[in-house]
Protein backbone atom coordinates (compact mmCIF):
# COMPACT_ATOMS: atom_id res chain seq x y z
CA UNK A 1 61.23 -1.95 -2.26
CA UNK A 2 62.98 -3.66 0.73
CA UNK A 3 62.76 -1.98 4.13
CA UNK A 4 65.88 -3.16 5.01
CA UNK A 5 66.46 -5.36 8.47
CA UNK A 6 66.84 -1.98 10.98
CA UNK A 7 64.28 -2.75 13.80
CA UNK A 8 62.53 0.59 15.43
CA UNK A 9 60.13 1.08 17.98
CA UNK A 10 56.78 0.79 16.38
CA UNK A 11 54.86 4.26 17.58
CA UNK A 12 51.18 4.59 17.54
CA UNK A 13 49.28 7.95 17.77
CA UNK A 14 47.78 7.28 20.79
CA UNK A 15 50.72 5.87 22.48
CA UNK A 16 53.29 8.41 20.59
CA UNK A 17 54.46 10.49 23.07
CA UNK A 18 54.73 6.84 25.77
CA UNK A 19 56.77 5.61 23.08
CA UNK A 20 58.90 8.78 22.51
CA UNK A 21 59.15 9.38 26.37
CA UNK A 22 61.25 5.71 26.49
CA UNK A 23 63.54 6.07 23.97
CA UNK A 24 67.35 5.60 24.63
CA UNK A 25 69.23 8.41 26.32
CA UNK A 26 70.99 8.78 22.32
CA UNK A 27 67.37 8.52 20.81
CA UNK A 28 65.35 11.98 19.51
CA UNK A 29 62.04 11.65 18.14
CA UNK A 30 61.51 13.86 15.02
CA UNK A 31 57.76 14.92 13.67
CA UNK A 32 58.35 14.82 9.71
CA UNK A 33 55.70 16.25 7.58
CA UNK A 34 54.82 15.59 4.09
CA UNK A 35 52.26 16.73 1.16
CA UNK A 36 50.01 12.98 0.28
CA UNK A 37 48.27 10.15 1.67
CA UNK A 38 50.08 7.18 2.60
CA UNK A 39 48.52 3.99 3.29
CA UNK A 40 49.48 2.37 6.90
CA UNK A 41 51.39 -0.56 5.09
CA UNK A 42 54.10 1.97 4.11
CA UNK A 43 55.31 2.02 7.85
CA UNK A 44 56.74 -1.18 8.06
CA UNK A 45 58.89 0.25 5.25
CA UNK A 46 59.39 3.34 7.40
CA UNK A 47 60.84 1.02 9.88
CA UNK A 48 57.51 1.37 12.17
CA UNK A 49 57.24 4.84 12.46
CA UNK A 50 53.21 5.87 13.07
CA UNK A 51 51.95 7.75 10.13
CA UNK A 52 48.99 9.81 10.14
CA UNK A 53 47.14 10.83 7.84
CA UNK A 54 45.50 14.34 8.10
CA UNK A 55 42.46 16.21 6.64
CA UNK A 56 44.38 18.54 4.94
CA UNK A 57 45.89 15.97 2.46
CA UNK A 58 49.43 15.90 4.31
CA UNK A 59 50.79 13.16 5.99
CA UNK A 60 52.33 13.33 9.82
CA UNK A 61 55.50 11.45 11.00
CA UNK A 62 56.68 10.29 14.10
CA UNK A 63 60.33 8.66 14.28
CA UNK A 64 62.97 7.67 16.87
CA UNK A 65 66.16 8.40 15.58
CA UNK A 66 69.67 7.51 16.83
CA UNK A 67 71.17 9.93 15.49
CA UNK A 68 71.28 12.11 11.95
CA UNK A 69 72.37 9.71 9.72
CA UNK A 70 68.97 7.53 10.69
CA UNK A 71 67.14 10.63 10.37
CA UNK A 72 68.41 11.22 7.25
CA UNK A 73 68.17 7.76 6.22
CA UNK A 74 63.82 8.51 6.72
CA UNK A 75 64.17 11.71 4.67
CA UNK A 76 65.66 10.02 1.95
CA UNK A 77 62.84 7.64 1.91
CA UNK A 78 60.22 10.30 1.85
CA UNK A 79 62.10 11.78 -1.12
CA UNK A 80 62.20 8.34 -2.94
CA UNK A 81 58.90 8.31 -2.74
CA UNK A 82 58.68 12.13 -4.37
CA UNK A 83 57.01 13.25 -1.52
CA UNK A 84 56.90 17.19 -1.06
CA UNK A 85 58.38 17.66 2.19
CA UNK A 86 56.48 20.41 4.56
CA UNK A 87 58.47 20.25 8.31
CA UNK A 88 61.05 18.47 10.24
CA UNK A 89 60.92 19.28 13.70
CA UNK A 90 62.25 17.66 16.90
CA UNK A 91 59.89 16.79 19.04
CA UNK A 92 59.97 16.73 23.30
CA UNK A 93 58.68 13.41 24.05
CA UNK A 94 58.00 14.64 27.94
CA UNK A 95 56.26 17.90 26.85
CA UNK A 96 52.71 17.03 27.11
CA UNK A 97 51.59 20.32 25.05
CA UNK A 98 52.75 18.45 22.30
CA UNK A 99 50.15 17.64 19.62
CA UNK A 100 51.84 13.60 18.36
């Protein structure tokens, strides 16, 4: 699989919602959900986007996306992969409430 040459901001958990809060003014960062376990090598192919894995076997997403064609260009990927898909949700990189 080739991750293609698109560069992205590579996000961290601990420095998500930094990274989210600098994004271009066209920029939205998305929170994309998933059922499995991915290792952290799959985020280069994810373009950089932090994955998390979680204790209740699902995988957590965070993405900067120019706009829905990019976004849809991730959610693609993650069905490529035949991941189940749980939630897509648009994230507020300056509300501090939320849990990235």
């Amino acid at each position: 699989m080739n991750p293609g040459n698109a560069q992205r901001p590579s996000v961290t958990n601990s420095e998500s919602n930094e990274n989210c809060s600098g994004l271009l003014l066209q920029e939205q960062c998305y929170e994309i959900r998933f059922n499995g376990h991915l290792d952290d090598h799959w985020s280069n192919w994810f373009h950089g986007c932090s994955l998390t894995r979680e204790e209740d076997g699902t995988t957590t997403m965070i993405a900067a996306v120019i706009d829905q064609a990019d976004l849809f260009g991730l959610l693609n990927k993650v069905r490529d992969l035949s991941l189940s898909l749980i939630s897509v949700n648009k994230v507020d990189p300056l509300d501090d409430s939320t849990d990235l």
